[in-house]
N, C-alpha and C. Protein backbone atom coordinates (compact mmCIF):
# COMPACT_ATOMS: atom_id res chain seq x y z
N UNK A 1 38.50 3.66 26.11
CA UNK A 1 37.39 4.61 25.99
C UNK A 1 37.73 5.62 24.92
N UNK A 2 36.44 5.98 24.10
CA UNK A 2 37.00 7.18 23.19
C UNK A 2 37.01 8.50 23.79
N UNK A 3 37.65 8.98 22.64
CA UNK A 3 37.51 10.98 23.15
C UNK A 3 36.37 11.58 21.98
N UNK A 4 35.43 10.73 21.59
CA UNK A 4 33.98 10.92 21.38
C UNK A 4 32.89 11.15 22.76
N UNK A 5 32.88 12.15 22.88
CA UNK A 5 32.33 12.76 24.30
C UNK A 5 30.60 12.83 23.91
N UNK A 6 30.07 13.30 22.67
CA UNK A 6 28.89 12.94 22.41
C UNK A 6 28.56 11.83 22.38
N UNK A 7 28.93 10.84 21.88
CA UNK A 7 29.18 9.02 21.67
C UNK A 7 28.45 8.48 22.85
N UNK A 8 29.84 9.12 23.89
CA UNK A 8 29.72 8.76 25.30
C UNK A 8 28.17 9.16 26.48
N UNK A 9 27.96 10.15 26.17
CA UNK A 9 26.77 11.07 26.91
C UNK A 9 25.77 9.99 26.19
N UNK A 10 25.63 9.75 25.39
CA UNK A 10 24.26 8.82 24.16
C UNK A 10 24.22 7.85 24.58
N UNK A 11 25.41 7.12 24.94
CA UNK A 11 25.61 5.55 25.25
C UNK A 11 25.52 5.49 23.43
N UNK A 12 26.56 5.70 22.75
CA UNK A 12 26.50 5.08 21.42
C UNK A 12 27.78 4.65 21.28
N UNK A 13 28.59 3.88 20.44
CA UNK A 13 29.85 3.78 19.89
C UNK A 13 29.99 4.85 18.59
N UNK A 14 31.44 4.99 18.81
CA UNK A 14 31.86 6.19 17.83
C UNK A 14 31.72 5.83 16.08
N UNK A 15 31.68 6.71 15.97
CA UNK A 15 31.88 5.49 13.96
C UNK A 15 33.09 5.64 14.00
N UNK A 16 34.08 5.76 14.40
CA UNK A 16 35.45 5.11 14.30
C UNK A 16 35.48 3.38 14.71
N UNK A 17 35.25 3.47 15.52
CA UNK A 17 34.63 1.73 15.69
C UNK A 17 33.87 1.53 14.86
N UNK A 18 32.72 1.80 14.59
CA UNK A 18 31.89 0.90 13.78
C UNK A 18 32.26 0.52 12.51
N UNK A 19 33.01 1.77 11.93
CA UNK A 19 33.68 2.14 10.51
C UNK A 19 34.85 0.78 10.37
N UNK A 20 35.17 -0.03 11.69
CA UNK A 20 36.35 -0.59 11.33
C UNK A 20 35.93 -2.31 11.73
N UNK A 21 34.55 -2.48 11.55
CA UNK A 21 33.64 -3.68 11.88
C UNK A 21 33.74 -4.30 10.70
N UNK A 22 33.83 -5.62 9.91
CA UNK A 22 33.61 -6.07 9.10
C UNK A 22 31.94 -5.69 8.32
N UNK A 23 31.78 -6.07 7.30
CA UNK A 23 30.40 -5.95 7.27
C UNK A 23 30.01 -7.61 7.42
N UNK A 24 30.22 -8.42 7.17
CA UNK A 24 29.69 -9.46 7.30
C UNK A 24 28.86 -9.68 8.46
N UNK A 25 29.46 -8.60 9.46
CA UNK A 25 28.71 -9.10 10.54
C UNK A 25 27.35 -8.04 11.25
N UNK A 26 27.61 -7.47 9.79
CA UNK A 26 25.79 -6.77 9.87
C UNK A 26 24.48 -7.58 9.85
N UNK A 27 23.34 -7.24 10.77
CA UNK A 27 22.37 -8.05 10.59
C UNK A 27 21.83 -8.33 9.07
N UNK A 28 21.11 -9.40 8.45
CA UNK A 28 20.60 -9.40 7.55
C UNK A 28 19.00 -9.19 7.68
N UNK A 29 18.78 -8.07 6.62
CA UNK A 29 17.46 -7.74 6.96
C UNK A 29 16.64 -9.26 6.17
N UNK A 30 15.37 -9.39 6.61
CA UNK A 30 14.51 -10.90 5.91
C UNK A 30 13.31 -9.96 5.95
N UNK A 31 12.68 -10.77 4.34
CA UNK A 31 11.10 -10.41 4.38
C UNK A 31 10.73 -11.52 4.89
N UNK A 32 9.46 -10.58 5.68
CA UNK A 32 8.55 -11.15 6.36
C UNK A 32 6.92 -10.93 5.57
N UNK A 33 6.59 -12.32 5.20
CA UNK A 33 5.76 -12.64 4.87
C UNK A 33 4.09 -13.02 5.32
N UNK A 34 3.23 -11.91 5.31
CA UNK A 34 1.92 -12.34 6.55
C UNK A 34 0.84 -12.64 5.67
N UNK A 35 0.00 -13.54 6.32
CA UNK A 35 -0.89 -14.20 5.41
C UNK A 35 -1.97 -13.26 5.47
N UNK A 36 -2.69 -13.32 4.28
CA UNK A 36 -3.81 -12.58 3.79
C UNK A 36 -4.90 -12.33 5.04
N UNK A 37 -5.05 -11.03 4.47
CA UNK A 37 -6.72 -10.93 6.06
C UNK A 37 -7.94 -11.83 5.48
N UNK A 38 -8.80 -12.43 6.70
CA UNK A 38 -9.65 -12.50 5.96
C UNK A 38 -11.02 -12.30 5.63
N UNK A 39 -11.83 -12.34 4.62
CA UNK A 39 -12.84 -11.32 3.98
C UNK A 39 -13.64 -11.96 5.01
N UNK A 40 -14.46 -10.31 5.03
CA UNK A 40 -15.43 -9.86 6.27
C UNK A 40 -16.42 -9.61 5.22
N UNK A 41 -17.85 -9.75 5.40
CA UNK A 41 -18.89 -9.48 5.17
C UNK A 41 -19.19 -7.98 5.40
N UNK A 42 -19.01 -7.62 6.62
CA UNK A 42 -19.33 -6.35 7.20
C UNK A 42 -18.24 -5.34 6.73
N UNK A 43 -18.72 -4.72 5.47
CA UNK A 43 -18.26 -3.58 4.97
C UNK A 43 -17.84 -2.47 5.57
N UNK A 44 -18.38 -1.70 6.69
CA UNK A 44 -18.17 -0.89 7.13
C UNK A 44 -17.03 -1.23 8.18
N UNK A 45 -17.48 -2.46 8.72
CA UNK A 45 -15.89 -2.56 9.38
C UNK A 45 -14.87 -2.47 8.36
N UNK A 46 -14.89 -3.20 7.20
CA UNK A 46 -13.53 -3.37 6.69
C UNK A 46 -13.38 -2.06 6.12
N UNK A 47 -14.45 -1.22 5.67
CA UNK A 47 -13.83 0.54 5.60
C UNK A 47 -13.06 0.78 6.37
N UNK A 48 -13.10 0.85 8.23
CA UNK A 48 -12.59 1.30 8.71
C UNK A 48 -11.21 1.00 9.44
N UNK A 49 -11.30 -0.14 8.87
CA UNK A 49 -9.70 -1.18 8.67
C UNK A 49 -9.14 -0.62 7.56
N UNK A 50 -9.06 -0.49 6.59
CA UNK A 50 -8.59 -0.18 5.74
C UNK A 50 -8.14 1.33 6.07
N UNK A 51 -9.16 2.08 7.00
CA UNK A 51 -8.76 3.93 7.01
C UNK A 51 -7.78 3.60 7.91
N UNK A 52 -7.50 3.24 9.07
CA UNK A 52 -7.33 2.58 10.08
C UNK A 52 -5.14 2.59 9.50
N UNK A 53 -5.50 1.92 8.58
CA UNK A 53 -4.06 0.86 7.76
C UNK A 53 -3.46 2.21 7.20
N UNK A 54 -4.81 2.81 6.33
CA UNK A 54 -3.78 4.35 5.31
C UNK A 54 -3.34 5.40 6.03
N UNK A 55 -3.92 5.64 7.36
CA UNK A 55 -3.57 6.09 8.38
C UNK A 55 -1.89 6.18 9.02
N UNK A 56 -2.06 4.54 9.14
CA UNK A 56 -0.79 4.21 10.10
C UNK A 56 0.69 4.48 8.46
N UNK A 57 -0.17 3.90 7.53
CA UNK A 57 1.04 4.18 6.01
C UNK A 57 1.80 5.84 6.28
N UNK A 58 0.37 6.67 6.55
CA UNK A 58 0.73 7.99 6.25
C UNK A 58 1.39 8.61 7.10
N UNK A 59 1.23 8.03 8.40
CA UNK A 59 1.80 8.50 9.18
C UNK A 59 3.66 8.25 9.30
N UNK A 60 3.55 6.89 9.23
CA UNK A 60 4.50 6.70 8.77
C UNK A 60 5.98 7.07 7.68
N UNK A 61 5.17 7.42 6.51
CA UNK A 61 5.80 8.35 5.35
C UNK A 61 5.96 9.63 6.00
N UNK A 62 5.44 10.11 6.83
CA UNK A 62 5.86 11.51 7.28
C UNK A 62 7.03 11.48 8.11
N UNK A 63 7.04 10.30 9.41
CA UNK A 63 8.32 10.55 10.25
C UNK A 63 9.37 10.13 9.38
N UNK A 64 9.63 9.41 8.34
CA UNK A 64 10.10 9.00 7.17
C UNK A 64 10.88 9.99 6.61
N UNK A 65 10.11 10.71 6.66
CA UNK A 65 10.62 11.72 5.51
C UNK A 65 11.70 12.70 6.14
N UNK A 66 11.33 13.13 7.40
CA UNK A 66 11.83 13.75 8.20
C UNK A 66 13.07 12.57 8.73
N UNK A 67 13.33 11.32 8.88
CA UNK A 67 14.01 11.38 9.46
C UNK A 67 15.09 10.67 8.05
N UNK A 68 14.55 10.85 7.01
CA UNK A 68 15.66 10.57 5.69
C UNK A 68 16.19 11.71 5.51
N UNK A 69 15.84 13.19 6.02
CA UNK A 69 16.06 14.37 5.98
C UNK A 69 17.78 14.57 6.93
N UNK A 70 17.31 13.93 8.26
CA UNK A 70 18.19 13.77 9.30
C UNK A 70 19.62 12.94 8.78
N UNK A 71 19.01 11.90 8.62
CA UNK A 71 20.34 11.24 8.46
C UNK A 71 21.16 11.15 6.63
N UNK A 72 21.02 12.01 5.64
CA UNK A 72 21.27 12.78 4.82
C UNK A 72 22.70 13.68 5.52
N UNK A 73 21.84 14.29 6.10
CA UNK A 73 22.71 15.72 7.02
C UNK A 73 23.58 14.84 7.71
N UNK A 74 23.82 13.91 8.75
CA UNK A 74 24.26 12.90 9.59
C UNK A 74 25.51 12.07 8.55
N UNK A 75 24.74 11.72 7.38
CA UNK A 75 26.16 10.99 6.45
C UNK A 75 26.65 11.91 5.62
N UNK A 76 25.86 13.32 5.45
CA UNK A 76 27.13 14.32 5.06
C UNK A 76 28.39 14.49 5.60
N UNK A 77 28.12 14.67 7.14
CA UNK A 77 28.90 14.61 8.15
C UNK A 77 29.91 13.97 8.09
N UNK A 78 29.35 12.57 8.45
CA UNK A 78 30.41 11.28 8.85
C UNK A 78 30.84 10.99 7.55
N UNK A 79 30.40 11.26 6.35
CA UNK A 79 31.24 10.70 4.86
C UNK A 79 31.63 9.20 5.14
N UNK A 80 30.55 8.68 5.93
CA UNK A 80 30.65 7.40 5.58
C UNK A 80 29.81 6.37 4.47
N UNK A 81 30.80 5.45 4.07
CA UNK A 81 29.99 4.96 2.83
C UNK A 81 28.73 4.03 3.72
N UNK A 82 28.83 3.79 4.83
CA UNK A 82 27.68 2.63 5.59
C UNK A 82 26.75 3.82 6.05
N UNK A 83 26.87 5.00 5.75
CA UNK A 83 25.71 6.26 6.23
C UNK A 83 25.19 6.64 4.94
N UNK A 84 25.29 6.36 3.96
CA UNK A 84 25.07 6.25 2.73
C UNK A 84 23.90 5.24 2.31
N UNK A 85 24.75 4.16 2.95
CA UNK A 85 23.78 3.25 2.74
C UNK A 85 22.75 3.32 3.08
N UNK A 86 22.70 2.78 5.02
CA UNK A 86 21.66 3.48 5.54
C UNK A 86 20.24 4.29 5.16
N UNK A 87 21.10 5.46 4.36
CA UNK A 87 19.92 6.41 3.60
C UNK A 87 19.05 5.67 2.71
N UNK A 88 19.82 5.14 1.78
CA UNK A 88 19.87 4.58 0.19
C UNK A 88 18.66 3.21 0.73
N UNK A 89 18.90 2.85 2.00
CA UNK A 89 17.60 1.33 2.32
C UNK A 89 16.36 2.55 3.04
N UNK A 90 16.57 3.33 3.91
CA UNK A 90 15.77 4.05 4.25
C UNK A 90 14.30 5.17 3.03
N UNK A 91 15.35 5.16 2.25
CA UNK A 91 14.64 5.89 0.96
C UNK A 91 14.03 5.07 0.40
N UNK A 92 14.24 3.52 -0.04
CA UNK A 92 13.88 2.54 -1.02
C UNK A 92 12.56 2.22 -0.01
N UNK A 93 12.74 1.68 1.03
CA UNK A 93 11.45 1.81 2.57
C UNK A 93 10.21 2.68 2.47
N UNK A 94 10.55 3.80 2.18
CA UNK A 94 10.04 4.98 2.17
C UNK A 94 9.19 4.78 0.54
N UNK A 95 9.79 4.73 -0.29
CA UNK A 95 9.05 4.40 -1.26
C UNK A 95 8.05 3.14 -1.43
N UNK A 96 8.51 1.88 -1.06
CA UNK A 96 7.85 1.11 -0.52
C UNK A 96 6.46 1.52 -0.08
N UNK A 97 6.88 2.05 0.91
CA UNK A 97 5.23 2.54 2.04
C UNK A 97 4.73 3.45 1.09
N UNK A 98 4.99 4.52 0.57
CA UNK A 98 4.19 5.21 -0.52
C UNK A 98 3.27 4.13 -1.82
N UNK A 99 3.97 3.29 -2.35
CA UNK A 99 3.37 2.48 -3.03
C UNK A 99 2.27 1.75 -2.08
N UNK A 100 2.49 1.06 -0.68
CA UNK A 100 1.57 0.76 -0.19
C UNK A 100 0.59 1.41 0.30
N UNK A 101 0.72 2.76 0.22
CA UNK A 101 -0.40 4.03 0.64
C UNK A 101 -1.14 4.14 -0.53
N UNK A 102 -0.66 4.15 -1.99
CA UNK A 102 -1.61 4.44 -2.78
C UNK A 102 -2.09 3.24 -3.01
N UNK A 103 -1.96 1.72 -3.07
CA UNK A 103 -2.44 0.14 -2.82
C UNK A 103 -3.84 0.83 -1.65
N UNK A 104 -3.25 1.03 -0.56
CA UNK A 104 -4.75 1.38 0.07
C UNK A 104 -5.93 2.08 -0.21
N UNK A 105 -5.30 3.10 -1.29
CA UNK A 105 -6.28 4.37 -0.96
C UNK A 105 -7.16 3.55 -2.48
N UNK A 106 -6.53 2.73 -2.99
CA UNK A 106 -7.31 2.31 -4.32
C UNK A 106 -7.97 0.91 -3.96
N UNK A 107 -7.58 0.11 -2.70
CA UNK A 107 -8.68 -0.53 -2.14
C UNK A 107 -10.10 0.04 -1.37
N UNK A 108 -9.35 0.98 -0.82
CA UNK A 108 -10.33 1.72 -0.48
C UNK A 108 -11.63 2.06 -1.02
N UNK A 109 -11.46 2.45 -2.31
CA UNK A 109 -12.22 2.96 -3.39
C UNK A 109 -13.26 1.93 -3.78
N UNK A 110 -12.51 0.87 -4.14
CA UNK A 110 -12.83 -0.10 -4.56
C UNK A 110 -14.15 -0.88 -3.73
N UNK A 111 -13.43 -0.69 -2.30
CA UNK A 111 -14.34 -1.00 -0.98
C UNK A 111 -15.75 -0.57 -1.03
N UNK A 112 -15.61 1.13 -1.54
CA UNK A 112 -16.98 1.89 -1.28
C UNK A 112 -17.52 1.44 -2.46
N UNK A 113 -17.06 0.89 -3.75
CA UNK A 113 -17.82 0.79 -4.42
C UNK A 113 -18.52 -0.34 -4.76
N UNK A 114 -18.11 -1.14 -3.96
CA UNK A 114 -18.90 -2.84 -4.22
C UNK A 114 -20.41 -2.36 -2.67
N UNK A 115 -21.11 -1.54 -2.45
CA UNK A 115 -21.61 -1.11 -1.17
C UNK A 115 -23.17 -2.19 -1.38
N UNK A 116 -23.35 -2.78 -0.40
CA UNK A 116 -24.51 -3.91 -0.55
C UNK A 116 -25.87 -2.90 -1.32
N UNK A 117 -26.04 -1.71 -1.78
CA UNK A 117 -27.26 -1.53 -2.60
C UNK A 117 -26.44 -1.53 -3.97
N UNK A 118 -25.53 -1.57 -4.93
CA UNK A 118 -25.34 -1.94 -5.76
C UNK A 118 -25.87 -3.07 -6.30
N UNK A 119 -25.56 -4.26 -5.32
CA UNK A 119 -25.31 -5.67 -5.94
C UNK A 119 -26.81 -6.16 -5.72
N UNK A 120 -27.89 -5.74 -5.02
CA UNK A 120 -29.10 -5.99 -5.18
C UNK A 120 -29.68 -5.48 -6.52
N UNK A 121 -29.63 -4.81 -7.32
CA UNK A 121 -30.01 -4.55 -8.62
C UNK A 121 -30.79 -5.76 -9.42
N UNK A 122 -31.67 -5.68 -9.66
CA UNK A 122 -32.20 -6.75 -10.62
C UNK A 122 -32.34 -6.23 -11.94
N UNK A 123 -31.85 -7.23 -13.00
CA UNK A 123 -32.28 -6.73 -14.25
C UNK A 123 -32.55 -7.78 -15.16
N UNK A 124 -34.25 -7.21 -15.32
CA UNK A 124 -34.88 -8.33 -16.01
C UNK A 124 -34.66 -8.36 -17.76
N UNK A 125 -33.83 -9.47 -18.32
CA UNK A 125 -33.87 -9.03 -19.89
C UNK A 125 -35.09 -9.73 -20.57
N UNK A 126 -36.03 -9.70 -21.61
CA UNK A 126 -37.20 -9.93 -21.91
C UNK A 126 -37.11 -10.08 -23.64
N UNK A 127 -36.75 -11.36 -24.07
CA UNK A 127 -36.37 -11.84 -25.18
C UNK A 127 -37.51 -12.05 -26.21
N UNK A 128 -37.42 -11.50 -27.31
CA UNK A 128 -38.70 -11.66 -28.08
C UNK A 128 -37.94 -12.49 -29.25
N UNK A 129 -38.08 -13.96 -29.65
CA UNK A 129 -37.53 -14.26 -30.98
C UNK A 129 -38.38 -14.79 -31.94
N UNK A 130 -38.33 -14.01 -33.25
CA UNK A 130 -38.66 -14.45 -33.84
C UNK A 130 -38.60 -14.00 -34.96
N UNK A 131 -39.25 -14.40 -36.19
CA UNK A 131 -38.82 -14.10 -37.59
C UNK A 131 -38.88 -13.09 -38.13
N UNK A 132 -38.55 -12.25 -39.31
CA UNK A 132 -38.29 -11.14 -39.87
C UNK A 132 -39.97 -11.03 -39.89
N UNK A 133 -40.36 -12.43 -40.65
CA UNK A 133 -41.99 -11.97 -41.25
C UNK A 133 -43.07 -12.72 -40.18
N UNK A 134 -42.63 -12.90 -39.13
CA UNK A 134 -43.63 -12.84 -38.10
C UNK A 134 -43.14 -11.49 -37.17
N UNK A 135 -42.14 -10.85 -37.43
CA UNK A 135 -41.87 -9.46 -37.14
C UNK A 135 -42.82 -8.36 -37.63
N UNK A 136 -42.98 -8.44 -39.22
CA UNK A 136 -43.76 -7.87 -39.72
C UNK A 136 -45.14 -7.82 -39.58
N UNK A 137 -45.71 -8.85 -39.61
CA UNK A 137 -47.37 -9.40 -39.01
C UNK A 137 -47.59 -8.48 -38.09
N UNK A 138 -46.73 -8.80 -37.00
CA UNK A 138 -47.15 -8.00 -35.56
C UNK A 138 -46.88 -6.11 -35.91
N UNK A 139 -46.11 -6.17 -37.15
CA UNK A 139 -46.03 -4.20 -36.72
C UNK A 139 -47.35 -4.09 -37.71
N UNK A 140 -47.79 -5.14 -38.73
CA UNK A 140 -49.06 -4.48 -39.41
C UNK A 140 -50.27 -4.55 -38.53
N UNK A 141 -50.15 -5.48 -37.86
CA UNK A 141 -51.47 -5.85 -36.49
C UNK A 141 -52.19 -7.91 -37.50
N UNK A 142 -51.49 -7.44 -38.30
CA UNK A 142 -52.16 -9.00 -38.47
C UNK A 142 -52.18 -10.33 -37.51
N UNK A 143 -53.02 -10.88 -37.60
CA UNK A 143 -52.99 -12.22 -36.38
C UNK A 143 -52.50 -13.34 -37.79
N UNK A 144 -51.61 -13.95 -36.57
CA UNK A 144 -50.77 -15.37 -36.79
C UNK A 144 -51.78 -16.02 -37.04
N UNK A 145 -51.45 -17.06 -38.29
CA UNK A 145 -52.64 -18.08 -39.14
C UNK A 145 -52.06 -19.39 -38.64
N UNK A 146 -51.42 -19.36 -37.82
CA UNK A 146 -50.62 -20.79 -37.48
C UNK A 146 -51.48 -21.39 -36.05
């Protein structure tokens, strides 16, 4: 047992142990790959999927921030190089989700602006062709001899 008495009260191991773990036998983090949503007709739902998503981003970046704050202070402490790390994947994370917060907020945009009275628009173009000097005829008022 250690004479890490905080350790103990937590149910944690001391970083004297952990500090003396190989690394090999750290988990390996894997991307996880999820297949595309898919397109909904109903706009207003997918607005509110989308607020729904920038929501959970933002919220996210906040306990984030605060807790890259924490464990900063935590590997000051321990001057360990694996509390270092820690930070160094926690920060890169953190940026991550910021890039995917502003990805939302510019789908978002994008969302309101495709809105079903746009795309009903009709526009009729009304082609007149024809020659310089049957151009002319018509601005003098003469009638076509053809």
């Amino acid at each position: 047992m250690s004479k890490d008495i905080i350790a103990a009260n937590l149910g944690l191991r001391p970083l004297s142990e952990i500090e003396d773990e190989p690394i090999e036998n750290l988990p390996i983090e894997k991307e996880v790959h999820l297949p595309a949503p898919v397109a909904n007709n109903d706009n207003e739902e997918h607005l509110r999927d989308v607020e729904l998503a920038r929501e959970n981003v933002k919220n996210i970046i906040e306990l984030g921030d605060e807790a890259v704050k924490e464990m900063v202070e935590i590997a000051k402490q321990s001057e360990s190089p694996r509390a270092f790390e820690v930070v160094s994947t926690l920060m890169k994370t953190l940026l991550d989700a910021n890039k995917d917060y502003v990805d939302i907020s510019t789908k978002k945009k994008f969302a309101k602006e495709e809105s079903p009275e746009k795309a009903e628009t009709n526009i009729t173009n009304n082609n007149l062709i024809v020659s310089t000097a049957d151009l002319l005829k018509m601005i003098k008022g003469e009638k076509d001899d053809t």
